[in-house]
Protein backbone atom coordinates (compact mmCIF):
# COMPACT_ATOMS: atom_id res chain seq x y z
CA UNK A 1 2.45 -49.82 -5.01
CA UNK A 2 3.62 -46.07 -4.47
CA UNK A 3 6.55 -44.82 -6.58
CA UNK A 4 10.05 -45.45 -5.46
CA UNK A 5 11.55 -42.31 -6.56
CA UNK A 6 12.70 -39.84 -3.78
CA UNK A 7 10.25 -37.16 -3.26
CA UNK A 8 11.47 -33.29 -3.38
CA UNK A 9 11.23 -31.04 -0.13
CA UNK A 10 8.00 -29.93 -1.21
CA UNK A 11 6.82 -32.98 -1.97
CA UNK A 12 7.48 -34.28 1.59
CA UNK A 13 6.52 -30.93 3.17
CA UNK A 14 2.65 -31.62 1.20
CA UNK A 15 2.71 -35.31 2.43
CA UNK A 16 3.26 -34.52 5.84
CA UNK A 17 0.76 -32.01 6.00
CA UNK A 18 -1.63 -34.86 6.30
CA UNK A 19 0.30 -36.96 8.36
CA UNK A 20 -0.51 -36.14 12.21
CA UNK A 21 2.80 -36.73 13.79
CA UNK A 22 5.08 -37.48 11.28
CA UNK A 23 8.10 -35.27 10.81
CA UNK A 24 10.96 -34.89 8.33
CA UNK A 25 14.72 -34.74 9.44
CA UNK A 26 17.84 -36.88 7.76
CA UNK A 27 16.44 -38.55 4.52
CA UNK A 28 13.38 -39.70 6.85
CA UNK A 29 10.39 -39.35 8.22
CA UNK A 30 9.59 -40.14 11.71
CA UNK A 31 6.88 -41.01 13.98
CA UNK A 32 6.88 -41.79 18.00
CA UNK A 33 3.78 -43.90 19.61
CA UNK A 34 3.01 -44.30 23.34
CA UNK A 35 0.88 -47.10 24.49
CA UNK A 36 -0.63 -47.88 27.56
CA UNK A 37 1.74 -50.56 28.40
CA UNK A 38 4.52 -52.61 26.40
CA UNK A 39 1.91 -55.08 25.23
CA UNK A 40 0.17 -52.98 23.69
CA UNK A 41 4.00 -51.28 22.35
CA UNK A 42 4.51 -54.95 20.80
CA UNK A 43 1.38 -55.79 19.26
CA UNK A 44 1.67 -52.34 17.33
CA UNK A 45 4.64 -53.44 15.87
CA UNK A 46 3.25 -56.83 15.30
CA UNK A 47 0.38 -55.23 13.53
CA UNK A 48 2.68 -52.72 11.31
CA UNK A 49 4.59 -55.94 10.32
CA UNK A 50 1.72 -57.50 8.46
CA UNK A 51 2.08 -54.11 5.77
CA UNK A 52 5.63 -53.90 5.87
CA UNK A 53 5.68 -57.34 4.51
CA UNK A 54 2.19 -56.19 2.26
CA UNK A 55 4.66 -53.40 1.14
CA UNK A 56 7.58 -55.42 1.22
CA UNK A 57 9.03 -52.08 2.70
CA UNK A 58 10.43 -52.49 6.26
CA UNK A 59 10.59 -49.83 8.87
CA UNK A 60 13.22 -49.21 11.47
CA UNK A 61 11.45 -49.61 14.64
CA UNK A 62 12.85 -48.58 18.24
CA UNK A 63 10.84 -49.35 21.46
CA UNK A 64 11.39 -49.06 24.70
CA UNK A 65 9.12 -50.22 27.20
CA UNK A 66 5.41 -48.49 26.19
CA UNK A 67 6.66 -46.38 23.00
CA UNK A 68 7.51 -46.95 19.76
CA UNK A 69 9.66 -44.59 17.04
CA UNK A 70 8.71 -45.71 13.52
CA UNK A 71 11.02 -44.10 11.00
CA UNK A 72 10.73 -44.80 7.32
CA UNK A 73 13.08 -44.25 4.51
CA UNK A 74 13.48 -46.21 1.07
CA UNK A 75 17.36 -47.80 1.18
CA UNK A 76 16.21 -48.70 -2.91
CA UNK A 77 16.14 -45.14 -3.53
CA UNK A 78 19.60 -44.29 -1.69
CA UNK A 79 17.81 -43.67 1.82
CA UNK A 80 15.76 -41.00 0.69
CA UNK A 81 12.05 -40.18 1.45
CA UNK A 82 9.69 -41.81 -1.49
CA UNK A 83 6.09 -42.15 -1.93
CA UNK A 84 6.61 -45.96 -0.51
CA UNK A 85 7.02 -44.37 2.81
CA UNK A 86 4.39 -41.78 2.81
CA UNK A 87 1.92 -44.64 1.82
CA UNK A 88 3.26 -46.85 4.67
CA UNK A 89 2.93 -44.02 7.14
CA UNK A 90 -0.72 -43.54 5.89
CA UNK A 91 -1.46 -47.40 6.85
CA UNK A 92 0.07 -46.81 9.84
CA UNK A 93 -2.07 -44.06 10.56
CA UNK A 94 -4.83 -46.07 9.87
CA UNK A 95 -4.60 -48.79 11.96
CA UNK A 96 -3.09 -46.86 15.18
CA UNK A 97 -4.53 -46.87 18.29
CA UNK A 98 -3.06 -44.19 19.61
């Protein structure tokens, strides 16, 4: 599992690089979706459940009808950026649709 130590600006600024979407603002990095419909909204978030629990590192999530905001932060590591949420957003990534 990734490290659980915050990462520094640069740090973040190098992850994001190869993170299409993602940006950095308050202690977090953030990522909006927009689906086709809200089905398809839910069963993204019903996908990224199955690693949050692999990760045992849970997301806040807000949706509204067809899109979903993803924003990740580590609470363990005073609700800063770590490498536990760079390696979620990279599953994310992965498995996205969109």
């Amino acid at each position: 599992m990734a490290d659980l130590e915050p990462l520094s600006q640069e740090e973040i600024t190098d992850a994001l690089a190869g993170l299409d979407g993602w940006t950095f603002e308050d202690d977090a990095i953030t990522r909006s979706f927009s689906f086709s419909d809200f089905r398809a909204a839910v069963s993204f978030i019903v996908r990224l459940s199955y690693y949050a629990e692999e990760y045992n590192h849970h997301p806040e999530l807000h949706n509204v009808y067809n899109s979903v905001t993803v924003t990740l932060t580590t609470h363990d590591a005073g609700n800063k950026v770590t490498g536990m949420d760079v390696a979620l957003a990279r599953e994310i990534d992965g498995f996205s649709w969109v």
